[in-house]
N, C-alpha and C. Protein backbone atom coordinates (compact mmCIF):
# COMPACT_ATOMS: atom_id res chain seq x y z
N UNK A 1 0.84 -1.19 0.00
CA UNK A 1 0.00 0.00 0.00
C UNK A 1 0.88 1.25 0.00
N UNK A 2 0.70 2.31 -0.79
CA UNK A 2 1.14 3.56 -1.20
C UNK A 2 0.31 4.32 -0.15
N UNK A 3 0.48 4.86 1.00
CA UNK A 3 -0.60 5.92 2.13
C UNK A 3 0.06 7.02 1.38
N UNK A 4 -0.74 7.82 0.40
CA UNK A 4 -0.38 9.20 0.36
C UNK A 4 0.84 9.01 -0.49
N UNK A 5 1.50 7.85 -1.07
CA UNK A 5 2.51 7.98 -1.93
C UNK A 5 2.28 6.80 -2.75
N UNK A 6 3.47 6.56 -3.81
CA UNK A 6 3.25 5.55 -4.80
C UNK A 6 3.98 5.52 -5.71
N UNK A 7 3.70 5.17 -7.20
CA UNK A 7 4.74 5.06 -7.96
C UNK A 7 4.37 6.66 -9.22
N UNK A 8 5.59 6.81 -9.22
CA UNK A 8 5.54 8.55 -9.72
C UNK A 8 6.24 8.64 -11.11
N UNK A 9 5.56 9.42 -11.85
CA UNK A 9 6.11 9.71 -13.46
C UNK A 9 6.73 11.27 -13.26
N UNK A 10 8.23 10.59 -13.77
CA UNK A 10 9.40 11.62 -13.97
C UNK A 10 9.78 12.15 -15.11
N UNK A 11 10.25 13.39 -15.40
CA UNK A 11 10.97 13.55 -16.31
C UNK A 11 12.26 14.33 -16.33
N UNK A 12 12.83 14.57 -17.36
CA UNK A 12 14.05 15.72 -17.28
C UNK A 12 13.81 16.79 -16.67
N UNK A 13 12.76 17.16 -17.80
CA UNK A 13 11.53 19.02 -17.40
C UNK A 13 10.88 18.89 -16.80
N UNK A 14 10.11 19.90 -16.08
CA UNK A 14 9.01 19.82 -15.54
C UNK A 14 7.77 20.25 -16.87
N UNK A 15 6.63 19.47 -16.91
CA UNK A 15 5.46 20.08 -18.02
C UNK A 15 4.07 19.75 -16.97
N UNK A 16 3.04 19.94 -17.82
CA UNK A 16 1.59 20.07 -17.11
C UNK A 16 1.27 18.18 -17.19
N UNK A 17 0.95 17.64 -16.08
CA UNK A 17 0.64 16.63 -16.11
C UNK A 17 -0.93 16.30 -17.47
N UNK A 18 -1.45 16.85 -17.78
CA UNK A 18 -1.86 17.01 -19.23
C UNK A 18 -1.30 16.41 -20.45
N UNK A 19 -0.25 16.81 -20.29
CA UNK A 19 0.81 16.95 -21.51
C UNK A 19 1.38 15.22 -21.43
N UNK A 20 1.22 14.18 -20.34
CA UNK A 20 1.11 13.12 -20.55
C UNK A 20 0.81 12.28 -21.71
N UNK A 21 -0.37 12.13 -22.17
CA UNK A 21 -1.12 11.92 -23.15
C UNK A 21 -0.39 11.70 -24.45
N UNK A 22 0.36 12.79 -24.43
CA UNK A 22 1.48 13.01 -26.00
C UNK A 22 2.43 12.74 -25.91
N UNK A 23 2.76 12.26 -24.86
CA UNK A 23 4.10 11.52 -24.01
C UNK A 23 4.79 9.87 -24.39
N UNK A 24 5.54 10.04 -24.76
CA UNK A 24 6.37 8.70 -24.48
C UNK A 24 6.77 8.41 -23.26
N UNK A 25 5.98 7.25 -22.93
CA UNK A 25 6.13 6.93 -20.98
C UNK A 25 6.91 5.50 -21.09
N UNK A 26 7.95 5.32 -20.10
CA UNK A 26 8.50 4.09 -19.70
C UNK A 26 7.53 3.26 -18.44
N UNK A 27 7.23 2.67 -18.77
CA UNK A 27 6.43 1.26 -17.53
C UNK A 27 6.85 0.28 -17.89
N UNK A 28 7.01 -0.26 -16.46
CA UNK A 28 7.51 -1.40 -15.91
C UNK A 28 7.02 -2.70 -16.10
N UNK A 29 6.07 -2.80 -16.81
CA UNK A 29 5.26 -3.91 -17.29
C UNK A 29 4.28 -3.38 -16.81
N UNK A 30 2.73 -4.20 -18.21
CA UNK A 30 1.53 -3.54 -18.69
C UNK A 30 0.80 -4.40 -17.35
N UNK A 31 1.29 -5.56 -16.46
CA UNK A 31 0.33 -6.44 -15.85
C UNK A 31 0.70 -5.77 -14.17
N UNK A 32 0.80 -4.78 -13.80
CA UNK A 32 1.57 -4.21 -12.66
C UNK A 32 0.47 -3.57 -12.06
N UNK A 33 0.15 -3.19 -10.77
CA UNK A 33 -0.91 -2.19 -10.01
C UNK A 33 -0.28 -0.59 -10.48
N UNK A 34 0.91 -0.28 -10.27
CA UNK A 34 1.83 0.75 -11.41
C UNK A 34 1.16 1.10 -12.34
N UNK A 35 1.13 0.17 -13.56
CA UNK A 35 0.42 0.49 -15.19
C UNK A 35 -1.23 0.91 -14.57
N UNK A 36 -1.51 0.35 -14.11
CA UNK A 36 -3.11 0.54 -13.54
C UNK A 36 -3.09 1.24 -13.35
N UNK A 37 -2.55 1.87 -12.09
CA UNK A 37 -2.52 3.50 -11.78
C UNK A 37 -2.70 4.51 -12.48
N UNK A 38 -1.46 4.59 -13.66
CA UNK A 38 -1.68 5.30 -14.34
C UNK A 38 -2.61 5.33 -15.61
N UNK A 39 -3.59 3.83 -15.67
CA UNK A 39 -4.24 4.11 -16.82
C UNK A 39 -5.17 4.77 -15.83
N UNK A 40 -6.02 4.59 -14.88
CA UNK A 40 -6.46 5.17 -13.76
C UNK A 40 -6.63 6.76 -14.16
N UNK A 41 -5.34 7.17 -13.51
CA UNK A 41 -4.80 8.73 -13.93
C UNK A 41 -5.32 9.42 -15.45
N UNK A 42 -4.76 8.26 -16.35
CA UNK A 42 -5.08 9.28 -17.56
C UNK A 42 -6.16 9.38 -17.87
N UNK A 43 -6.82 7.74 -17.35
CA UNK A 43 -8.34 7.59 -17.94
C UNK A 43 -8.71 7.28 -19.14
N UNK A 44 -7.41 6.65 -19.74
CA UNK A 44 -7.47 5.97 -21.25
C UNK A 44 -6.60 4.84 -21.08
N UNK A 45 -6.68 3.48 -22.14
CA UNK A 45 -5.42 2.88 -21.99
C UNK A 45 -4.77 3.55 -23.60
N UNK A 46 -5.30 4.06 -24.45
CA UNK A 46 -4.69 4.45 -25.57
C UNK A 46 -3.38 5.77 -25.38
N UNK A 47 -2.07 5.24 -24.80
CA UNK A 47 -1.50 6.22 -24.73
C UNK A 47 0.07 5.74 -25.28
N UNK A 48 1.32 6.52 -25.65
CA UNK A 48 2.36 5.62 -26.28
C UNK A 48 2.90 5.06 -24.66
N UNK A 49 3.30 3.90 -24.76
CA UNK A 49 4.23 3.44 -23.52
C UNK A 49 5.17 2.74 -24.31
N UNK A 50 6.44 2.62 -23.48
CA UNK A 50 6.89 1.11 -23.93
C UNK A 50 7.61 0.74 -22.53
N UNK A 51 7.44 -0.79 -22.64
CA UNK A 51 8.05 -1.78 -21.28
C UNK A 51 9.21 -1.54 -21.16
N UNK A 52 10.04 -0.92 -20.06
CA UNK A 52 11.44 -1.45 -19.49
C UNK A 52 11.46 -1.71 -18.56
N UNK A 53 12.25 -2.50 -18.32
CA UNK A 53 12.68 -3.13 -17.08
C UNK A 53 12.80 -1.93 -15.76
N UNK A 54 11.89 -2.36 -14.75
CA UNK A 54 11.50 -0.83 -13.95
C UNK A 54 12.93 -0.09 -13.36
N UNK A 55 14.04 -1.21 -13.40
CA UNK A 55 15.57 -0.72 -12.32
C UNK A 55 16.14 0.25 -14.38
N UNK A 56 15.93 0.16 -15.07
CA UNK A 56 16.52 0.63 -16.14
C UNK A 56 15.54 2.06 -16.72
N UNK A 57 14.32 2.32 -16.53
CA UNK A 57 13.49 3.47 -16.10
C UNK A 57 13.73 4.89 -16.31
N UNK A 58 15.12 5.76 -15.29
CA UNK A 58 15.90 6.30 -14.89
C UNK A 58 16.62 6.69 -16.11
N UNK A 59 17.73 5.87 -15.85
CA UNK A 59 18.50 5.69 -17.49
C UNK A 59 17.87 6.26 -18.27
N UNK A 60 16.58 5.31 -19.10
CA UNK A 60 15.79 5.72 -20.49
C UNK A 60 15.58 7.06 -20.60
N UNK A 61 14.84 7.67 -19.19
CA UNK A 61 13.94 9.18 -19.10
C UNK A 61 15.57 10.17 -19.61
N UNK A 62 16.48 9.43 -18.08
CA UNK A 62 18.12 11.13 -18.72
C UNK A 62 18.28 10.73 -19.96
N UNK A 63 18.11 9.72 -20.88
CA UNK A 63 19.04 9.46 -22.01
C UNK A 63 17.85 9.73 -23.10
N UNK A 64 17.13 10.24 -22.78
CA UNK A 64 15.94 10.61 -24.37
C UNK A 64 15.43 9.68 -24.67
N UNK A 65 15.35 8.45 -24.27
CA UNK A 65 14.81 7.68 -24.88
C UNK A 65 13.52 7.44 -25.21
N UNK A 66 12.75 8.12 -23.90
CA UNK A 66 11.50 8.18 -23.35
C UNK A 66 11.11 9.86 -22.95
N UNK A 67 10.18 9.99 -23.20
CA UNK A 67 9.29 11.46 -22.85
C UNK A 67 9.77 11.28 -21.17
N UNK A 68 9.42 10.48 -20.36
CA UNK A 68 8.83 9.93 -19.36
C UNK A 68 8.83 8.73 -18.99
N UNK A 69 8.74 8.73 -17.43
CA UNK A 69 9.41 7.27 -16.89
C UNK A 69 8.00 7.22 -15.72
N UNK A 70 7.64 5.86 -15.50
CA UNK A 70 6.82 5.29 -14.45
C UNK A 70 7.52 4.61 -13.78
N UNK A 71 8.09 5.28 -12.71
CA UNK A 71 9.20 4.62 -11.50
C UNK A 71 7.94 3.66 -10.27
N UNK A 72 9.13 2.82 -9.91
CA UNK A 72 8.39 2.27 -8.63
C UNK A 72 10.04 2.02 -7.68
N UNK A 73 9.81 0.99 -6.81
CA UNK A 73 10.72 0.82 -5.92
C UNK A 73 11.54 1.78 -5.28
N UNK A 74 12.88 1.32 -5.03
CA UNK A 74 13.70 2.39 -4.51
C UNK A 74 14.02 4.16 -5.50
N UNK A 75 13.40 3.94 -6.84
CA UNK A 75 13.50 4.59 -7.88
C UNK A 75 12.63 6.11 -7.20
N UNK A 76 11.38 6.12 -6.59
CA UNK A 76 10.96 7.02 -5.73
C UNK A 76 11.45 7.94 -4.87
N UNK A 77 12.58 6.98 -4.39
CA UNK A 77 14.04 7.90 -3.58
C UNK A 77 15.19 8.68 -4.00
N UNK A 78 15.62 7.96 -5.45
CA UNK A 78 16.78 8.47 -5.58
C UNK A 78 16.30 9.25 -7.28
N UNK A 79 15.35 9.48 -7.72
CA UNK A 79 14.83 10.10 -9.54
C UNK A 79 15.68 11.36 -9.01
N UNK A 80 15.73 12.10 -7.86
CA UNK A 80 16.10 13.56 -7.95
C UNK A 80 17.67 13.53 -7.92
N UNK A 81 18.29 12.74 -7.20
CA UNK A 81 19.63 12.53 -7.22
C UNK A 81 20.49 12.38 -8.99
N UNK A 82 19.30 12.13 -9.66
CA UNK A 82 19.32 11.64 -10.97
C UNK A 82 18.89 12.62 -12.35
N UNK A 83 18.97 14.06 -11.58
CA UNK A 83 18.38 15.38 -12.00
C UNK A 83 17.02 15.51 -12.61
N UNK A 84 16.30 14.36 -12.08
CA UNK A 84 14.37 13.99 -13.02
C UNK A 84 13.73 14.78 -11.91
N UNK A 85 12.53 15.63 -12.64
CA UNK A 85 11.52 16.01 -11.52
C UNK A 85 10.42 15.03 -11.70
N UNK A 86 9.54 15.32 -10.59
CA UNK A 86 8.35 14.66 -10.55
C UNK A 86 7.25 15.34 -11.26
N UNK A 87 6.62 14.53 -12.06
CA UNK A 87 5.29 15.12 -13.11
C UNK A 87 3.77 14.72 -12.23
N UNK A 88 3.90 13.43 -11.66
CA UNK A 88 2.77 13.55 -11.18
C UNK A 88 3.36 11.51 -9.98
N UNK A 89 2.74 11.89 -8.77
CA UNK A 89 2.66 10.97 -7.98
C UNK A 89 1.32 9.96 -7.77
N UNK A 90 1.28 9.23 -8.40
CA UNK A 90 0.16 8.11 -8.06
C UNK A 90 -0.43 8.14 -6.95
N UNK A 91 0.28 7.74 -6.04
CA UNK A 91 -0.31 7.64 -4.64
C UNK A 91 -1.11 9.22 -3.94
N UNK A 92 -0.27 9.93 -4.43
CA UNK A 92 -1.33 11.14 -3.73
C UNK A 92 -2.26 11.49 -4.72
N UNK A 93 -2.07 11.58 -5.63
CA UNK A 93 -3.30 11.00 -6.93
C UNK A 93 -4.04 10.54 -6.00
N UNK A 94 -3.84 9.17 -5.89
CA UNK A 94 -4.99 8.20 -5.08
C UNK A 94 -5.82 8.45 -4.40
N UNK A 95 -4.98 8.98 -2.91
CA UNK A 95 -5.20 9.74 -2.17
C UNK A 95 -6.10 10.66 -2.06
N UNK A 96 -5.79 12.12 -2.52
CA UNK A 96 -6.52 12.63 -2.76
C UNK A 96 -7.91 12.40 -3.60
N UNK A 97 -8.07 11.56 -4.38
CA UNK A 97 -9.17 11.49 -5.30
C UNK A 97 -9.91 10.68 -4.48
N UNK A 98 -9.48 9.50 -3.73
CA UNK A 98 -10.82 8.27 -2.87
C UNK A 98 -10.43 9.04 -1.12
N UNK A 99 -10.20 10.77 -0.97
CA UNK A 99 -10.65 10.92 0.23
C UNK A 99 -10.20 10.58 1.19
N UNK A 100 -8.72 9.93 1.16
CA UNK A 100 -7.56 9.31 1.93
C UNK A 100 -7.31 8.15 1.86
N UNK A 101 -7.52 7.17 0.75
CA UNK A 101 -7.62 5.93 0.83
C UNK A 101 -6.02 5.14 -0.03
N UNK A 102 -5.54 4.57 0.93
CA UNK A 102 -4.36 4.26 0.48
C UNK A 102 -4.08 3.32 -0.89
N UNK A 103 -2.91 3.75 -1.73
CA UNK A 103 -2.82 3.16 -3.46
C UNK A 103 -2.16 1.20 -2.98
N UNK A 104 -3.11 0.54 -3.33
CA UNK A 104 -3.40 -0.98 -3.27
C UNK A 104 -2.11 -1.07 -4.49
N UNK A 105 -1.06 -2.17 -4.37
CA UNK A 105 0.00 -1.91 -4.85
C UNK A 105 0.41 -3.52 -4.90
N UNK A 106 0.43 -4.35 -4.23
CA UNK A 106 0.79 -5.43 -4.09
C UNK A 106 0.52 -6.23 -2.70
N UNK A 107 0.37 -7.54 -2.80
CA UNK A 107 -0.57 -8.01 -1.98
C UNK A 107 -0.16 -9.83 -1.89
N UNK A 108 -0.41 -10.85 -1.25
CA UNK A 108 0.11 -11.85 -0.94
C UNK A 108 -1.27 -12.77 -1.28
N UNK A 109 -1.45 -13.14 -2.37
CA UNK A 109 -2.78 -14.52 -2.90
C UNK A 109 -2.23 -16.12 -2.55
N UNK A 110 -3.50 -16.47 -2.30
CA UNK A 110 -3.53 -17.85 -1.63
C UNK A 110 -5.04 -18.41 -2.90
N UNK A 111 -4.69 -20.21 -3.04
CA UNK A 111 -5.70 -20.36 -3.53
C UNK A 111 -7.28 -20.97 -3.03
N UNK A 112 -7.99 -20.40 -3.61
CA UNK A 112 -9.34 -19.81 -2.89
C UNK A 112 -9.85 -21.76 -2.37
N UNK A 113 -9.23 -22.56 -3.21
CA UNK A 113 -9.74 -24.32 -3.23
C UNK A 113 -9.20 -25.05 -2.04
N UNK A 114 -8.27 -24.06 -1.56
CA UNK A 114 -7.48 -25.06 -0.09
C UNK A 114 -8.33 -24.57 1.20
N UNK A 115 -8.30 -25.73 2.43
CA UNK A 115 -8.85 -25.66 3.19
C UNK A 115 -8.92 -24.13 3.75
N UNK A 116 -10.36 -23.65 4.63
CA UNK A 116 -9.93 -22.38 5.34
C UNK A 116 -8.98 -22.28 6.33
N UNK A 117 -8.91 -23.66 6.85
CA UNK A 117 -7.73 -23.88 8.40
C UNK A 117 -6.24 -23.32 7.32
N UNK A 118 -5.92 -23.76 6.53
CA UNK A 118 -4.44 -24.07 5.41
C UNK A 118 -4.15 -22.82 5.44
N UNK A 119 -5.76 -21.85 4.59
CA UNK A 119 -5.43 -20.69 4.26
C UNK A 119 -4.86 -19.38 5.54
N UNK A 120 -5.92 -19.80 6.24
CA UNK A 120 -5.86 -18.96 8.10
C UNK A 120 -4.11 -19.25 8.23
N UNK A 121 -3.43 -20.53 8.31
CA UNK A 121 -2.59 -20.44 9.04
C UNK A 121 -1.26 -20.07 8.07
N UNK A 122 -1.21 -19.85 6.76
CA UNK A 122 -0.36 -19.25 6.00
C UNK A 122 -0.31 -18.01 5.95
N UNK A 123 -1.35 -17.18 6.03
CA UNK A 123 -1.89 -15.77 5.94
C UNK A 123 -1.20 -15.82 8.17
N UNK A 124 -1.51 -16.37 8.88
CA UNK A 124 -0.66 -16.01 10.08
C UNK A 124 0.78 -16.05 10.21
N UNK A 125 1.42 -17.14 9.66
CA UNK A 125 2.95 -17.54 9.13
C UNK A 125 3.44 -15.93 8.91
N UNK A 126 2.68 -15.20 7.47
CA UNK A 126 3.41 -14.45 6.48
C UNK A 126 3.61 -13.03 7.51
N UNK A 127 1.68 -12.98 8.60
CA UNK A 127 1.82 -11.83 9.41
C UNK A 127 2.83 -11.98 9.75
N UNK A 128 3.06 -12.93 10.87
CA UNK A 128 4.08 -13.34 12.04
C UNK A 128 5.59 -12.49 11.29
N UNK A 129 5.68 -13.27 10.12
CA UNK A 129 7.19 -12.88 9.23
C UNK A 129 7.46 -11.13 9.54
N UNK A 130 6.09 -10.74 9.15
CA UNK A 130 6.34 -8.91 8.70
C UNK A 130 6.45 -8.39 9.83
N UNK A 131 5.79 -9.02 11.31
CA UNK A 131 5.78 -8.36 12.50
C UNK A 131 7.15 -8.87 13.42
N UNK A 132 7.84 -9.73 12.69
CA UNK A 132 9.17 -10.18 13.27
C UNK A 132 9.92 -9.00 12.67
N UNK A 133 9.91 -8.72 11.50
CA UNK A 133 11.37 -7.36 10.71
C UNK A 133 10.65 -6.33 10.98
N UNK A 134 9.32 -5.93 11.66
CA UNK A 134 9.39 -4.35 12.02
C UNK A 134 9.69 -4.63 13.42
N UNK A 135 9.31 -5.65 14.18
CA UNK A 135 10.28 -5.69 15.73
C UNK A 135 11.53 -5.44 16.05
N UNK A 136 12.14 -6.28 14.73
CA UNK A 136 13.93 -6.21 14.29
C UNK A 136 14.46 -5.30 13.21
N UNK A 137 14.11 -4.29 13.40
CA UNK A 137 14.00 -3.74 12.01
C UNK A 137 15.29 -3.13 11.72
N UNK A 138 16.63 -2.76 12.36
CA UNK A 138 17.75 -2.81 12.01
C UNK A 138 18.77 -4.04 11.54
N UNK A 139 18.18 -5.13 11.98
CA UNK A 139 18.84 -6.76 11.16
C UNK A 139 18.00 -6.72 10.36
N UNK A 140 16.33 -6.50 9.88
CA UNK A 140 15.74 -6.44 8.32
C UNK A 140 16.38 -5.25 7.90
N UNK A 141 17.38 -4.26 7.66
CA UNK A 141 17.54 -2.86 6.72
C UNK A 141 18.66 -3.62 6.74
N UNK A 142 19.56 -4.30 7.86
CA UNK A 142 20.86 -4.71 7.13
C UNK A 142 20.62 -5.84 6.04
N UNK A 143 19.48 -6.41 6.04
CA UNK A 143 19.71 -7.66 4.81
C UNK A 143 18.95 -7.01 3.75
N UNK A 144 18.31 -6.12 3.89
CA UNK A 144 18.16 -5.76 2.81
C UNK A 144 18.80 -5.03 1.81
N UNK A 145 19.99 -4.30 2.71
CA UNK A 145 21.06 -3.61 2.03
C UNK A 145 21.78 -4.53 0.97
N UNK A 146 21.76 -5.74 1.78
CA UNK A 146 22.56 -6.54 0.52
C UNK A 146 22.47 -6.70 -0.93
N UNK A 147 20.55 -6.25 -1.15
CA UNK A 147 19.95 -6.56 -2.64
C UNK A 147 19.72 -4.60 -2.59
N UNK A 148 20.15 -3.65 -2.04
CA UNK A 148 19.79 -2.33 -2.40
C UNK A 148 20.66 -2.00 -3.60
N UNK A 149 20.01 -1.23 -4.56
CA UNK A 149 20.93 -0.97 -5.39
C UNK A 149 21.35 0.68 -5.25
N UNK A 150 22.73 0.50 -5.23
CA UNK A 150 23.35 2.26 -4.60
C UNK A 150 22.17 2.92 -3.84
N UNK A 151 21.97 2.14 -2.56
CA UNK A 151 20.70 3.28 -1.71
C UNK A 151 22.16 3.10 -0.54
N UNK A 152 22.18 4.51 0.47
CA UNK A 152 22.65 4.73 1.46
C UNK A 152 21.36 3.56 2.73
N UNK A 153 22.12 3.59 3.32
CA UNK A 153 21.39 3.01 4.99
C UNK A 153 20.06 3.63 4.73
N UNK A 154 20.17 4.98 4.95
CA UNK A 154 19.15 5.59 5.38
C UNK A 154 18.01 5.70 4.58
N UNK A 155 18.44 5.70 3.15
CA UNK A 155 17.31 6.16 2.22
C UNK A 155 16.70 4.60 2.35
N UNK A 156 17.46 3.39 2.61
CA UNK A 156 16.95 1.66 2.10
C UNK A 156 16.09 1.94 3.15
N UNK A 157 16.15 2.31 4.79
CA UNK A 157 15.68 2.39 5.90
C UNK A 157 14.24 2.90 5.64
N UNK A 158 14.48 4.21 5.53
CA UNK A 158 13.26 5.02 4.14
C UNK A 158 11.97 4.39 3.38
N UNK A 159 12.75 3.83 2.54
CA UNK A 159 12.01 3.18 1.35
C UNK A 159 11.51 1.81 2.43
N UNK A 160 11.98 0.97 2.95
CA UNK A 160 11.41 -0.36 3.96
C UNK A 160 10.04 0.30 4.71
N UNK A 161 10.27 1.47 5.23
CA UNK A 161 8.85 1.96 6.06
C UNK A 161 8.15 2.28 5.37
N UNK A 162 8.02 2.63 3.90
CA UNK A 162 7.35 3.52 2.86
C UNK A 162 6.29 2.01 2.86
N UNK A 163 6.81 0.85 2.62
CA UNK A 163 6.16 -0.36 2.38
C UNK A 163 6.39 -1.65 2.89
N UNK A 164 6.75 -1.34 4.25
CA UNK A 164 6.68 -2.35 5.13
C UNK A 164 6.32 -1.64 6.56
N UNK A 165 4.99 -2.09 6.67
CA UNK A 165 4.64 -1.05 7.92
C UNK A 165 2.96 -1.86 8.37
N UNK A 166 2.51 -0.78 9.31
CA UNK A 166 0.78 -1.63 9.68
C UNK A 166 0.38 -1.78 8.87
N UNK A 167 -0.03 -1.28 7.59
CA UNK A 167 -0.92 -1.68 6.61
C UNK A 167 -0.84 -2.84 5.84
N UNK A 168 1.06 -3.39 6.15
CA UNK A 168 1.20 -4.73 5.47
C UNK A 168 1.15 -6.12 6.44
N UNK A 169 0.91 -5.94 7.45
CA UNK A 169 0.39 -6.43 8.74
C UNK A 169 -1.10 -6.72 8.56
N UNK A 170 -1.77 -5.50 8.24
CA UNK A 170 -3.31 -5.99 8.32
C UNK A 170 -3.72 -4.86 7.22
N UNK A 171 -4.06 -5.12 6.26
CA UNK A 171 -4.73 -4.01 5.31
C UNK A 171 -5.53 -2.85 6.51
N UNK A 172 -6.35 -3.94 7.32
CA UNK A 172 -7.46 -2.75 7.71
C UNK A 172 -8.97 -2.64 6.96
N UNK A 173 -9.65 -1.60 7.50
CA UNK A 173 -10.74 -2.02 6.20
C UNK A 173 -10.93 -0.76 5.53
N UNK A 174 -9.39 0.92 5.62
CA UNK A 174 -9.30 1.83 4.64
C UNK A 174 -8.53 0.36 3.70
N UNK A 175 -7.88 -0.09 3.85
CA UNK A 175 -6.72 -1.11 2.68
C UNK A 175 -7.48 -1.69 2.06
N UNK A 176 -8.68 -2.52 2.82
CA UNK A 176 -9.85 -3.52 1.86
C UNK A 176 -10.72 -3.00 1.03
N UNK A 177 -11.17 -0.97 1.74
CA UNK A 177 -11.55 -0.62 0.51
C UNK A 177 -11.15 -0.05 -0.58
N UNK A 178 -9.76 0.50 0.04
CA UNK A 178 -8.94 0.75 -1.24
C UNK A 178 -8.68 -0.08 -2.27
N UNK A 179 -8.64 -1.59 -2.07
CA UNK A 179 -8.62 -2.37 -3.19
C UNK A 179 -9.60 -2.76 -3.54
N UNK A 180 -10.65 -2.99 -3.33
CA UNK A 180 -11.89 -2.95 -3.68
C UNK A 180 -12.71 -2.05 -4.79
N UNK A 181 -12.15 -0.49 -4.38
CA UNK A 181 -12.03 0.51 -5.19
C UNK A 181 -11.39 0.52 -6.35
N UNK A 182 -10.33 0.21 -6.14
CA UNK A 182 -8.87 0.67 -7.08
C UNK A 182 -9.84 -1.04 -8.31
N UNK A 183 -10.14 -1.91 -8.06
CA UNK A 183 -10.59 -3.18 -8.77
C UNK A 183 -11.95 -2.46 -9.78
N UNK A 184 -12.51 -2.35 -8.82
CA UNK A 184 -14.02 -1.66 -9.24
C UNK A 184 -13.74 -0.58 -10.20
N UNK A 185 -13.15 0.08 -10.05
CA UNK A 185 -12.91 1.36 -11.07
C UNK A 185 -11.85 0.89 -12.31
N UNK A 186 -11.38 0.02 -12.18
CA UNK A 186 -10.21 -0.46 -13.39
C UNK A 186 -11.32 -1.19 -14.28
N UNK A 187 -12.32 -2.41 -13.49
CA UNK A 187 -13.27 -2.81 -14.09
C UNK A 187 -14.30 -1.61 -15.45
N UNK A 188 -15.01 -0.69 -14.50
CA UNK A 188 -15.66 -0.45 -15.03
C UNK A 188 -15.15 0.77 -16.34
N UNK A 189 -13.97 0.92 -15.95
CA UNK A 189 -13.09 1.55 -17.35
C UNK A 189 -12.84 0.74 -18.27
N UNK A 190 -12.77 -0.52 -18.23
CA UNK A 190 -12.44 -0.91 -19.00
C UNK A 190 -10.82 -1.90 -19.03
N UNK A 191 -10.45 -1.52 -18.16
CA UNK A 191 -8.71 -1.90 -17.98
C UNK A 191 -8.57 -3.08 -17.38
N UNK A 192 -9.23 -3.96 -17.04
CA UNK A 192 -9.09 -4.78 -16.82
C UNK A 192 -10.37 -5.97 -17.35
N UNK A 193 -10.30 -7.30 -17.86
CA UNK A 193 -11.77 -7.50 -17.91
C UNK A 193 -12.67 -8.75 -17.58
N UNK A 194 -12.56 -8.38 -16.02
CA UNK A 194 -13.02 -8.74 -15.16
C UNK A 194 -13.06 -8.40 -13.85
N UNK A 195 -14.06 -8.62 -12.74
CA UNK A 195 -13.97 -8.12 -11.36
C UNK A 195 -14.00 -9.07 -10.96
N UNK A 196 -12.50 -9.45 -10.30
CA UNK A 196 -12.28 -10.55 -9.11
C UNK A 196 -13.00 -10.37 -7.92
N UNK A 197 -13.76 -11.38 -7.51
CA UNK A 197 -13.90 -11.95 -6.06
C UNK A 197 -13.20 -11.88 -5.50
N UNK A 198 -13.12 -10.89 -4.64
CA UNK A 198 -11.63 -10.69 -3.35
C UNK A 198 -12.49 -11.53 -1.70
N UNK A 199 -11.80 -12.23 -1.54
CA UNK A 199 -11.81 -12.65 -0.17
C UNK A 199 -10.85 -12.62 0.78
N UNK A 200 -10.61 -11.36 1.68
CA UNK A 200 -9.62 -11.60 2.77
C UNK A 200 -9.08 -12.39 3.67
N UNK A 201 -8.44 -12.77 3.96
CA UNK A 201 -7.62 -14.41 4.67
C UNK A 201 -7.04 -13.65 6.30
């Protein structure tokens, strides 16, 4: 979950988030809560994109390759270090538009055919996991440093609370309706085609 933040389209310049539309945008792949977002945002899927690999993003936007980049991950932290401004942020997008409701981003599926006892006690396993590295949360930032790519301590430290925190513990029921929402509205645009049956575990 993105509270108030998310994945953000950069560029060299700053222009009118408008000016999207006529844009050559980099995304990270078309099957992502990311791409959603922003078809979301524009409110079309007819717009130019092309797929790169989301850690290569960056690169494309300084090197011309692309109008515009759809960052996610640690890429949120360091676009300015990288002389890109921000054109427009998803998550406060989100935010602001569903009234404070946090951007549904990625999420842990189980299949719906296994026992409810199976499902209950995997969905407790995974809590247990997330509420062990925010207890320990200086031995989780040191192992995660190992897979950071050029992030300092502090910014990896940063980026871990941005999306490892209460909401990935327990959605809640702002998290259940944020995805609920964020489903419902992709549906009835068109962007997706179908509305999954969500059942919480």
């Amino acid at each position: 979950m993105g509270d108030n933040y998310g994945p953000m389209i950069v560029a060299k310049e700053t222009f009118e988030p408008s000016e999207l539309k006529n844009k050559k945008i980099a995304v990270p792949g078309t099957l992502t809560s990311a791409f959603l977002a922003l078809e979301l945002y524009l409110g079309t899927d007819r717009f130019d994109y092309q797929v790169i690999p989301f850690d290569q993003i960056i690169k494309a936007v300084k090197e011309g390759e692309v109008d515009a980049g759809l960052i996610i991950h640690e890429g949120q932290l360091t676009y300015q270090d990288e002389g890109l401004v921000c054109i427009v942020d998803l998550g406060k997008w989100w935010f602001e538009k569903t009234g404070g409701l946090p951007l549904p981003l990625g999420g842990n599926v189980i299949r719906k055919d296994l026992d409810e006892d199976v499902m209950k006690e995997v969905s407790e396993i995974l809590r247990e996991s997330i509420k062990y590295s925010l207890e320990h949360r200086e031995e989780a930032v040191d192992y995660a440093l190992k897979y950071a790519r050029d992030m300092s301590r502090e910014k990896a430290d940063r980026f871990i609370g941005m999306y490892v925190n209460e909401l990935t513990v327990d959605y809640g029921e702002r998290g259940k309706k944020a995805i609920e929402l964020f489903l419902k509205e992709a549906y009835e645009k068109g962007f997706i085609d179908r509305l999954p049956e969500i059942k919480f575990v």
